[in-house]
C-alpha atoms as a PDB file:
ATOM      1  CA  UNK A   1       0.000   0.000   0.000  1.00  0.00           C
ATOM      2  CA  UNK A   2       2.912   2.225   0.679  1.00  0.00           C
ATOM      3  CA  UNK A   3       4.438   1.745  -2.739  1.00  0.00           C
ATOM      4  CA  UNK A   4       0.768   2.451  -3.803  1.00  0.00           C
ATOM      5  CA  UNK A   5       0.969   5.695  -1.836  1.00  0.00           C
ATOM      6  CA  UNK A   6       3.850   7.369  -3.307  1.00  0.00           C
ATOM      7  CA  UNK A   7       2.430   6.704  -6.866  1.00  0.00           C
ATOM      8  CA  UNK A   8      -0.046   9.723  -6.534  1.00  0.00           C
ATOM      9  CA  UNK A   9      -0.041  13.018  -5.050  1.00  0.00           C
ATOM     10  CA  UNK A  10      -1.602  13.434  -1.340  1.00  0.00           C
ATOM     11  CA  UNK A  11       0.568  16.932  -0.268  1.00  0.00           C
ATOM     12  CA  UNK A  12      -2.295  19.218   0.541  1.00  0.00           C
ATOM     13  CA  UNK A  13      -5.356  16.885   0.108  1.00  0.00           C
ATOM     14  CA  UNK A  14      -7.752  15.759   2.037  1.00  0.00           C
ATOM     15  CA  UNK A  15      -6.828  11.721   2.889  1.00  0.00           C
ATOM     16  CA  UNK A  16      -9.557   9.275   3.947  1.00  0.00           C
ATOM     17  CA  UNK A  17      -7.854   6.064   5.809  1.00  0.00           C
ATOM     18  CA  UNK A  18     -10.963   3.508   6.287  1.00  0.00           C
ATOM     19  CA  UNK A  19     -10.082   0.609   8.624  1.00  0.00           C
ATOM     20  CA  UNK A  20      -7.009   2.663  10.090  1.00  0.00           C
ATOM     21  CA  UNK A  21      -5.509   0.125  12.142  1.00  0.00           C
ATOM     22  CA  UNK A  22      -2.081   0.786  13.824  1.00  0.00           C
ATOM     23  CA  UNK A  23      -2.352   4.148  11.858  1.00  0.00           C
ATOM     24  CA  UNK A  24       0.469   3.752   9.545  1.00  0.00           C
ATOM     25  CA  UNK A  25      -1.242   5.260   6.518  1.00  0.00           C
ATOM     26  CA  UNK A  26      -2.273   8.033   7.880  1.00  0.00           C
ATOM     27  CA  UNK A  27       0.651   8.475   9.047  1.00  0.00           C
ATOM     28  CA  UNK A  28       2.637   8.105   6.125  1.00  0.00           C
ATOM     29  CA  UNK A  29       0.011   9.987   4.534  1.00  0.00           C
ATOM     30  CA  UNK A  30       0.822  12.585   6.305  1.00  0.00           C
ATOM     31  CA  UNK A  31       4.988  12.179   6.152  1.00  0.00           C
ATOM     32  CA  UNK A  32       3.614  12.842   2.227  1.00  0.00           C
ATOM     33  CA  UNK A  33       2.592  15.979   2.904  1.00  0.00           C
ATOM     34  CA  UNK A  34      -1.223  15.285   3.651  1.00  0.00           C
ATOM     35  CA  UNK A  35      -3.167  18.455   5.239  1.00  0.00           C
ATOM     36  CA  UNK A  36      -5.895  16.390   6.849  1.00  0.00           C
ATOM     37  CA  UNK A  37      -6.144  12.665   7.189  1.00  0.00           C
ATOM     38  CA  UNK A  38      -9.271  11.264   8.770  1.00  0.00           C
ATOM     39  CA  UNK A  39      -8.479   7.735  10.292  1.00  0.00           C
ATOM     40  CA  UNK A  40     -11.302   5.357  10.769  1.00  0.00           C
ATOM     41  CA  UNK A  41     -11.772   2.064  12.280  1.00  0.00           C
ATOM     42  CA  UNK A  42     -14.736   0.061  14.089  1.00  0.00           C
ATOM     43  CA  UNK A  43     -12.179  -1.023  16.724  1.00  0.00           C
ATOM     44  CA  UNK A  44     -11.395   1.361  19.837  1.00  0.00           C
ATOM     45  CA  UNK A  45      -8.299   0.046  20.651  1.00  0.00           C
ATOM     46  CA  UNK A  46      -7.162   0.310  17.526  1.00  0.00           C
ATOM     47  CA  UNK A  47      -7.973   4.032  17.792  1.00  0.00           C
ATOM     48  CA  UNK A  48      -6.053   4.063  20.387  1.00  0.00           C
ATOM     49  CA  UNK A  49      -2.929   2.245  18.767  1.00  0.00           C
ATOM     50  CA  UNK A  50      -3.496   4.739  16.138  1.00  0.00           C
ATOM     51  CA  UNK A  51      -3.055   7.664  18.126  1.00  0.00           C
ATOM     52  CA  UNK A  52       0.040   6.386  20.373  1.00  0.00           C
ATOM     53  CA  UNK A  53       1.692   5.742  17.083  1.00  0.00           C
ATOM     54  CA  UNK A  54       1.043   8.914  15.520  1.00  0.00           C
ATOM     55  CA  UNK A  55       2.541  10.305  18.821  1.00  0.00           C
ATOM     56  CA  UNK A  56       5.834   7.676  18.681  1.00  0.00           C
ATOM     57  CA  UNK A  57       6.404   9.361  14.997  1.00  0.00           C
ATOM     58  CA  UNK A  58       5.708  12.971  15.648  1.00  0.00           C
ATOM     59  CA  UNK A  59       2.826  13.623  13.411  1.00  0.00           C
ATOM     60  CA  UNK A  60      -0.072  15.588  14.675  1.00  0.00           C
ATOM     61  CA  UNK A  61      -3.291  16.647  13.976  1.00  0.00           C
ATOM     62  CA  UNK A  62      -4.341  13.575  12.296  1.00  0.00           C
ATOM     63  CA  UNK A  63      -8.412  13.004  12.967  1.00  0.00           C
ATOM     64  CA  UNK A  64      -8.959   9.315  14.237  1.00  0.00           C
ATOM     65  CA  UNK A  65     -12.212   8.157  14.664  1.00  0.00           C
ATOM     66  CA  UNK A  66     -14.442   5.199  16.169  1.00  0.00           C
ATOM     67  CA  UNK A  67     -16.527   4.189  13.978  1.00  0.00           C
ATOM     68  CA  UNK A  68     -17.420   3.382  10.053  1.00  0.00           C
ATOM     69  CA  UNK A  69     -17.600   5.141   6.365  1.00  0.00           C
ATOM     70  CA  UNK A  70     -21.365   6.537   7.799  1.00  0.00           C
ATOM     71  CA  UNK A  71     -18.895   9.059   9.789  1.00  0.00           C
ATOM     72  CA  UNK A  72     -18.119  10.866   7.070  1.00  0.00           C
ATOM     73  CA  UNK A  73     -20.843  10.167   4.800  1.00  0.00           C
ATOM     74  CA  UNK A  74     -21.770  13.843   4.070  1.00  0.00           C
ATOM     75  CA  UNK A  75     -17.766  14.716   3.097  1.00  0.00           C
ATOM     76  CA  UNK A  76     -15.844  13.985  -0.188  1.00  0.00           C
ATOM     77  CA  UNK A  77     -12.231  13.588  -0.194  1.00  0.00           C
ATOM     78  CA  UNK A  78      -9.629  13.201  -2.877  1.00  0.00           C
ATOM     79  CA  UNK A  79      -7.817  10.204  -1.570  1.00  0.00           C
ATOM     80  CA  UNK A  80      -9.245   7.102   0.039  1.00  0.00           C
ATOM     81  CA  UNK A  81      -7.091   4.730   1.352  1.00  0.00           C
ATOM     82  CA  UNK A  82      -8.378   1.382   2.608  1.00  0.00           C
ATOM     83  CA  UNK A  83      -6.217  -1.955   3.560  1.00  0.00           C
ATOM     84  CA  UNK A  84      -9.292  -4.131   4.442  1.00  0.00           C
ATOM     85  CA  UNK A  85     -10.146  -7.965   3.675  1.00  0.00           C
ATOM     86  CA  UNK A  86     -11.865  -8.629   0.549  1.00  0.00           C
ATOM     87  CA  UNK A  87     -15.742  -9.085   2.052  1.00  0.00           C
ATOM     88  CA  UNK A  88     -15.455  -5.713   3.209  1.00  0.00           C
ATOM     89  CA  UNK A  89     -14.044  -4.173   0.853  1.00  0.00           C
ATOM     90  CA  UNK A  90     -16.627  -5.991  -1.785  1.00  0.00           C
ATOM     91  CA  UNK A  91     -19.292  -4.413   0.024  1.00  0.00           C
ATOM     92  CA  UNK A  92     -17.750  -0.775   0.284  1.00  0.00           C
ATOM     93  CA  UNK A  93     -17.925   0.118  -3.582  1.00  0.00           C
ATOM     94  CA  UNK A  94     -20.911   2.128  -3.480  1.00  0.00           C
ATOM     95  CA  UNK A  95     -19.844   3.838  -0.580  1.00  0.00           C
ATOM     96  CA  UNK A  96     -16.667   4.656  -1.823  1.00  0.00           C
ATOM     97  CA  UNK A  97     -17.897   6.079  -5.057  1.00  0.00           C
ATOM     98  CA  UNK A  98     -20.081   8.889  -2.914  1.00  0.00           C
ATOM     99  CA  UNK A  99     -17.263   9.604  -0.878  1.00  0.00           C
ATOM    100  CA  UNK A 100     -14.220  10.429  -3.844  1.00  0.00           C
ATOM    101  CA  UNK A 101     -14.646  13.321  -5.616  1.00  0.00           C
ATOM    102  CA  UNK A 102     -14.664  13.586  -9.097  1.00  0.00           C
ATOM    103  CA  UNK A 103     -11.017  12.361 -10.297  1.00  0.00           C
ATOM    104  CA  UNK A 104     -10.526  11.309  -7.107  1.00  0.00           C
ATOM    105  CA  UNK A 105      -7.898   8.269  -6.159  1.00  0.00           C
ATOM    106  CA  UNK A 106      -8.872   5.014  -4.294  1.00  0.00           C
ATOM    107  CA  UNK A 107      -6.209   2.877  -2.990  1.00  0.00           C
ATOM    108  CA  UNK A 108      -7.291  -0.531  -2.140  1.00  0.00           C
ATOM    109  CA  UNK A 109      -5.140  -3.426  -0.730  1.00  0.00           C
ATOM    110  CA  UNK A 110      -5.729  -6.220   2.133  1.00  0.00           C
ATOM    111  CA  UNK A 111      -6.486  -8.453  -1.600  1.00  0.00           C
ATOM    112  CA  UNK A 112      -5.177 -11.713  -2.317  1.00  0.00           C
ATOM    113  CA  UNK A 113      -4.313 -11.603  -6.058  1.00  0.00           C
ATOM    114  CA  UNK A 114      -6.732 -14.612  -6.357  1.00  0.00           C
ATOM    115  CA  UNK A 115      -9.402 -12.251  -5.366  1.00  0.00           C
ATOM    116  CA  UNK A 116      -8.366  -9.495  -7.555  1.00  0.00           C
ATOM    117  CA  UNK A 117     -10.856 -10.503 -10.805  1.00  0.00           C
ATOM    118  CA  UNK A 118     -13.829 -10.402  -8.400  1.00  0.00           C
ATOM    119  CA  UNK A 119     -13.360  -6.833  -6.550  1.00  0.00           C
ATOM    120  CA  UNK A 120     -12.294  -5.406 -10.534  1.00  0.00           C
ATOM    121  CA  UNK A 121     -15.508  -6.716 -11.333  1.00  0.00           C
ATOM    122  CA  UNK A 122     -17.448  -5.052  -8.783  1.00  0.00           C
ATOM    123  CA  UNK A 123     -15.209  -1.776  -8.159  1.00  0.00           C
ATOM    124  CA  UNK A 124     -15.560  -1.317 -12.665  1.00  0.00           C
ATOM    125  CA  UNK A 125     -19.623  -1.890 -12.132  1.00  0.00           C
ATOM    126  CA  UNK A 126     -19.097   1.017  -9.730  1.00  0.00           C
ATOM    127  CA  UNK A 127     -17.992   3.316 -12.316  1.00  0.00           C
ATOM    128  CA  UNK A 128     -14.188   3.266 -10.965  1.00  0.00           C
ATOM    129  CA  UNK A 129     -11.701   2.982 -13.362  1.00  0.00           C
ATOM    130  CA  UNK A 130      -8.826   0.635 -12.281  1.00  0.00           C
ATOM    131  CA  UNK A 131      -4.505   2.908 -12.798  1.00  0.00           C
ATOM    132  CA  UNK A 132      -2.390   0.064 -11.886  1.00  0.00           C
ATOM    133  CA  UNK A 133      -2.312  -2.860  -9.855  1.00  0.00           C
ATOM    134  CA  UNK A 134       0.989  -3.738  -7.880  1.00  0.00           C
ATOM    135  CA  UNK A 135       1.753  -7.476  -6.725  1.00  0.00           C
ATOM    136  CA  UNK A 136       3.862  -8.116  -3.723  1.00  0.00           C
ATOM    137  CA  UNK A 137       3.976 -11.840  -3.472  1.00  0.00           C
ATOM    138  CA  UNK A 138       0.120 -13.398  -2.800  1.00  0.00           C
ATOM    139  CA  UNK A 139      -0.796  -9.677  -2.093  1.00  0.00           C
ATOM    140  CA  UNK A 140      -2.936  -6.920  -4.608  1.00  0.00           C
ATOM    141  CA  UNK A 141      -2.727  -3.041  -3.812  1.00  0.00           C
ATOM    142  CA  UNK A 142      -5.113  -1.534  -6.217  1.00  0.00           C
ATOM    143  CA  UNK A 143      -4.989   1.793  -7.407  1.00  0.00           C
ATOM    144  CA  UNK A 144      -8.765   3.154  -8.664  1.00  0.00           C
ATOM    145  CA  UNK A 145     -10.226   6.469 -10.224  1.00  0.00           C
ATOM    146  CA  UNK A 146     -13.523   8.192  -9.843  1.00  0.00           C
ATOM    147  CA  UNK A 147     -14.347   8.718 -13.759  1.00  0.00           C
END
């Protein structure tokens, strides 16, 4: 997802990071030159991981949150970043579409390459156009636009 990262410009957008985790794209995100990353995950002590980690490197300001997409489902943001299992992610193609703006990028990774055919299908049926696809031994990150 990193490598994914530094293939498009984030330095003064707007990042979306759904299923934060341990924070570390947002946080890189914001070692990019981010202005505002939004971190969200359903899992509190993640949250908190998030936020001690963000501390550990010295990045502020980044917005974590408890919770799901529904947070944020009244805001568009240029970059959405989400490293999340292939059931979720499936079902997150709609709701990823209303939350990119126009030209927007969505990064996508957490995907076996086995599983890569079936979330193209869905993520293209969604109006997304798939940029590249990089392979890092059994694992997918995809890189999508909002046509």
């Amino acid at each position: 997802m990193m490598q994914a990262m530094s293939k498009i410009p984030v330095n003064g957008l707007r990042v979306l990071d759904l299923g934060t985790g341990s924070g570390i794209l947002a946080i890189f995100a914001r070692k990019l030159g981010a202005r505002q990353i939004i971190g969200i995950d359903n899992d509190p002590e993640a949250i908190d991981n998030a936020r001690h980690n963000a501390e550990l490197n010295k990045v502020g300001e980044l917005d974590f949150r408890v919770g799901d997409i529904s947070l944020v489902e009244s805001e568009t943001f240029p970059v959405i970043l989400a490293n999340i299992h292939f059931e979720v992610l499936a079902g997150l193609a709609l709701h990823f579409y209303q939350a990119l703006e126009s030209g927007g990028k969505l990064l996508l990774s957490g995907l076996l390459q086995t599983d890569v055919p079936r979330i193209s299908y869905i993520y293209k049926q969604a109006a997304f156009l798939l940029l590249e696809q990089l392979d890092l031994g059994e694992w997918s990150a995809l890189i999508w636009e909002k046509r």
